[in-house]
Protein backbone atom coordinates (compact mmCIF):
# COMPACT_ATOMS: atom_id res chain seq x y z
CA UNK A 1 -79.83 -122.38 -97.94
CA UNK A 2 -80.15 -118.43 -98.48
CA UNK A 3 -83.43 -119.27 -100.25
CA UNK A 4 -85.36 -121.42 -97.69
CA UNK A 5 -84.36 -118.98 -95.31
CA UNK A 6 -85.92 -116.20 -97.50
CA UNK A 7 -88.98 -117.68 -98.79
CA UNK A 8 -89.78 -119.77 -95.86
CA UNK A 9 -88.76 -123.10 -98.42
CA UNK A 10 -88.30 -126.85 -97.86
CA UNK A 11 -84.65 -127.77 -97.24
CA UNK A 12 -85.12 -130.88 -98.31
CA UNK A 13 -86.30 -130.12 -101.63
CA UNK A 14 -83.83 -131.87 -104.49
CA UNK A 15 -84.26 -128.51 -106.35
CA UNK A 16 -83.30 -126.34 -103.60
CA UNK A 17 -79.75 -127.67 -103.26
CA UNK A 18 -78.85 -127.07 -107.30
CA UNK A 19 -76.55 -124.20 -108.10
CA UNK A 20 -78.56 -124.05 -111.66
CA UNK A 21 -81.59 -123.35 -110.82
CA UNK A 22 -83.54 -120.38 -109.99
CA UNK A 23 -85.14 -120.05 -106.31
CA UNK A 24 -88.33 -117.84 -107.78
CA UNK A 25 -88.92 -121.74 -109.90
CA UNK A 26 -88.32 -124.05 -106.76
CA UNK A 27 -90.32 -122.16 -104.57
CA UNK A 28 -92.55 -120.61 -107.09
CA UNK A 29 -95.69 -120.77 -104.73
CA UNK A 30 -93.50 -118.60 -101.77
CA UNK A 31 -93.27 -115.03 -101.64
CA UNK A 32 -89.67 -114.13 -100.61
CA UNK A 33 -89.41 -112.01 -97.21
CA UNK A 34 -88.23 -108.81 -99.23
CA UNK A 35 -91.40 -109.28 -101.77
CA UNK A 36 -93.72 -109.35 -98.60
CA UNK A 37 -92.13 -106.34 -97.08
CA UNK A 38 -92.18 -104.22 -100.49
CA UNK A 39 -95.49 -104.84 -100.94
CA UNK A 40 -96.00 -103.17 -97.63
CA UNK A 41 -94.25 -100.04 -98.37
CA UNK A 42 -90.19 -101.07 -97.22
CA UNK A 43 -87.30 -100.02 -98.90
CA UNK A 44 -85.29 -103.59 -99.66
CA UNK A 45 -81.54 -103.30 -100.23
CA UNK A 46 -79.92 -106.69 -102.08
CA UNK A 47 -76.40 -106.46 -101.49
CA UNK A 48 -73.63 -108.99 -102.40
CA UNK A 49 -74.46 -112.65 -102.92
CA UNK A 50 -78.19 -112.89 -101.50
CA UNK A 51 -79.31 -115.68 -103.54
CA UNK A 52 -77.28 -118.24 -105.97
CA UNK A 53 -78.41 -116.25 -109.31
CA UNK A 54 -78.50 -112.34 -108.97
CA UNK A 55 -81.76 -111.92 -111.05
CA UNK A 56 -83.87 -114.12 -108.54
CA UNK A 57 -86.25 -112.27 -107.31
CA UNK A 58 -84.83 -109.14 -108.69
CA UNK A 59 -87.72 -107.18 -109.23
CA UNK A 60 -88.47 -106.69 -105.72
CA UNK A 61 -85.97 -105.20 -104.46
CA UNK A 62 -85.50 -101.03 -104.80
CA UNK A 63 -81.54 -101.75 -104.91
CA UNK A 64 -79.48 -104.66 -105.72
CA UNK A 65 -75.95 -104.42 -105.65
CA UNK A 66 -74.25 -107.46 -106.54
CA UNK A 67 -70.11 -107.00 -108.41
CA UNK A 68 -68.60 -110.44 -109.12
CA UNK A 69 -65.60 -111.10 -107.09
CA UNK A 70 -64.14 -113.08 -108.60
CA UNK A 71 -63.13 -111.32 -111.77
CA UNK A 72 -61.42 -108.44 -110.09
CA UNK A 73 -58.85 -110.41 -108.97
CA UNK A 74 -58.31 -113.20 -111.66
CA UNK A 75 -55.45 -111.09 -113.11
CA UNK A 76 -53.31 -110.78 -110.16
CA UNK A 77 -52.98 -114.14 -108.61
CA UNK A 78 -49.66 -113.67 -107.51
CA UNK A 79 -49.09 -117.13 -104.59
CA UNK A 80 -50.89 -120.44 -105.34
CA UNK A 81 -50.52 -122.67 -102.57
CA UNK A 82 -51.10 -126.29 -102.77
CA UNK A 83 -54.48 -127.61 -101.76
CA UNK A 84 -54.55 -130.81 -100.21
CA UNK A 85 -58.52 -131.88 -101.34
CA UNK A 86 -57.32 -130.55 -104.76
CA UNK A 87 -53.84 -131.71 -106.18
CA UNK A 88 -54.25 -129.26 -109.11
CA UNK A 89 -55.64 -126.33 -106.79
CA UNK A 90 -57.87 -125.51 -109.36
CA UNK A 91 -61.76 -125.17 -109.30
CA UNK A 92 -64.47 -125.35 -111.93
CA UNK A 93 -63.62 -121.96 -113.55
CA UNK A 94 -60.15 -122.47 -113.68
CA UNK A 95 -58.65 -120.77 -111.60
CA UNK A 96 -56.80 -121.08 -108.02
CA UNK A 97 -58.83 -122.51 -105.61
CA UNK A 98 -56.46 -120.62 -102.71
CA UNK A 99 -54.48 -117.32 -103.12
CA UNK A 100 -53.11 -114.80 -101.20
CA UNK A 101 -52.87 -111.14 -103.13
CA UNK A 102 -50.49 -108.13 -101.88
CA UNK A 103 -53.75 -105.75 -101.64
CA UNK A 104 -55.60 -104.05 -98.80
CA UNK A 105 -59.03 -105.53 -97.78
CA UNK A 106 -60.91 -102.55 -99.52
CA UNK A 107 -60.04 -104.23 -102.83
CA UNK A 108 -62.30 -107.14 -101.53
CA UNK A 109 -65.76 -106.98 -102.73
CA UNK A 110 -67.25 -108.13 -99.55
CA UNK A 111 -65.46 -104.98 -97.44
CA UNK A 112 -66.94 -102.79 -100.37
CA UNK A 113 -70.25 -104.35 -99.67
CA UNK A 114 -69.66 -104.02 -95.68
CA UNK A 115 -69.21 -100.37 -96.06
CA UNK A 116 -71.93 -99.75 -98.78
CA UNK A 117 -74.13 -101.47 -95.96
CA UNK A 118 -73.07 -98.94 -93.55
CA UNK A 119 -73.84 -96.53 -95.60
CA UNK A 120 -77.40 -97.35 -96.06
CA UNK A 121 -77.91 -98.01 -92.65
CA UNK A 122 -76.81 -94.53 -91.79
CA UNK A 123 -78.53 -93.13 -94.41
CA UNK A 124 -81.62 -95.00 -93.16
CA UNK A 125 -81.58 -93.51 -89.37
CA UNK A 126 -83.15 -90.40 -90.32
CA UNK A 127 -85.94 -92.11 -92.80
CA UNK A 128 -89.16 -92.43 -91.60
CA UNK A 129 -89.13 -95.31 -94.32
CA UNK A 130 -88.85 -98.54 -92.98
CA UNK A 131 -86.31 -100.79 -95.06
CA UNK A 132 -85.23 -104.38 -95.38
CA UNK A 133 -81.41 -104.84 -95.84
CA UNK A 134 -80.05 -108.26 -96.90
CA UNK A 135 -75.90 -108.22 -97.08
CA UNK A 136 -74.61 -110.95 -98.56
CA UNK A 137 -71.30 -112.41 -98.52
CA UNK A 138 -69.21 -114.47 -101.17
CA UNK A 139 -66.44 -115.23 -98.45
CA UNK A 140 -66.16 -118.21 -97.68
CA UNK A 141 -66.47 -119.22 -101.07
CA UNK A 142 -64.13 -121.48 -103.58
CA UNK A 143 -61.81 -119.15 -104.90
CA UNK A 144 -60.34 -118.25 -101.11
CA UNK A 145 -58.73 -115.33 -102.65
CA UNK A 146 -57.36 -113.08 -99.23
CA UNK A 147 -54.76 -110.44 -98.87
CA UNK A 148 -51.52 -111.79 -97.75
CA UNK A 149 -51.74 -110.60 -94.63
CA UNK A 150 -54.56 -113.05 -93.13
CA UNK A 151 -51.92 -115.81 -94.66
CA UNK A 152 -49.15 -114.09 -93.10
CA UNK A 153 -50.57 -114.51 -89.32
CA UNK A 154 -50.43 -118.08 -90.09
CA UNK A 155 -47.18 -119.84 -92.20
CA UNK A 156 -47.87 -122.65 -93.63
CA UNK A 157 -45.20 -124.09 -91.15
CA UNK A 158 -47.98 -124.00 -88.23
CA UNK A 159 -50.46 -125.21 -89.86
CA UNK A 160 -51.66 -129.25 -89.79
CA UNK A 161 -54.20 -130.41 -92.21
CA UNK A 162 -56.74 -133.12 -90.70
CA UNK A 163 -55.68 -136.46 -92.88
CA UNK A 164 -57.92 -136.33 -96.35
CA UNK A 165 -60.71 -139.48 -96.42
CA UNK A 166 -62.86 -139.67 -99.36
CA UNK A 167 -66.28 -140.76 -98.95
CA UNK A 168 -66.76 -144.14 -100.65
């Protein structure tokens, strides 16, 4: 998980492979990487998805940067395609677990984030400050929301699912 890999935690923990709990409470004898580095005079950069809950950790880094991405585009599900694992292609917050929208990828949070990441990066050349910059990405993620024309390069037509088995 992002978390063990941060704070150097146990896998195998039960706690560290909930989605409501915080990492800072698993792992609450760990310093996370970015904590370690602050406290030695780094500039840390959170952005996107860097661990499950956006305040973990939060007060060590200098910027977090963290948009859901799944709001922006709840309006405008325009194609639903049928999910084979999921006869009612819909996930926990009800909405489509798969669509494809008629939008460029800079109306995806994670190419905002990609760029914002540049940014600092280039911005950072120049610094004598040394910085820590974690980029996270929601993608891939339940909703699989894409612009159309990822689904485009491959019609449905083409494409053969693997037969569905459920574990028993």
């Amino acid at each position: 998980s992002r978390a063990c890999m941060l704070t150097g935690g146990n896998p195998y923990l039960k706690m560290s492979t909930k989605y409501d709990v915080f990492a800072a409470d698993v792992f609450a004898r760990k310093k996370p990487i970015h904590q370690v580095l602050k406290e030695n005079r780094y500039k840390t950069y959170s952005i996107g998805k860097i661990f499950h809950d956006p305040n973990d950790y939060r007060k060590w880094w200098d910027t977090l940067l963290r948009d859901d991405p799944y709001q922006q585009h709840i309006s405008s599900l325009k194609y639903v395609p049928q999910n084979i694992n999921n006869p009612n292609n819909i996930i926990r917050k009800k909405v489509p677990s798969v669509a494809y929208l008629q939008e460029s990828d800079s109306a995806f949070t994670d190419y905002k984030n990609t760029l914002k990441a540049i940014e600092i990066l280039e911005a950072s050349k120049s610094s004598k400050v040394p910085f820590f910059l974690a980029l996270g990405y929601h993608r891939p993620h339940l909703p699989f929301i894409v612009p159309q024309k990822y689904a485009d390069l491959y019609p449905d037509s083409t494409l053969f699912l693997p037969q569905y088995k459920p574990l028993s």
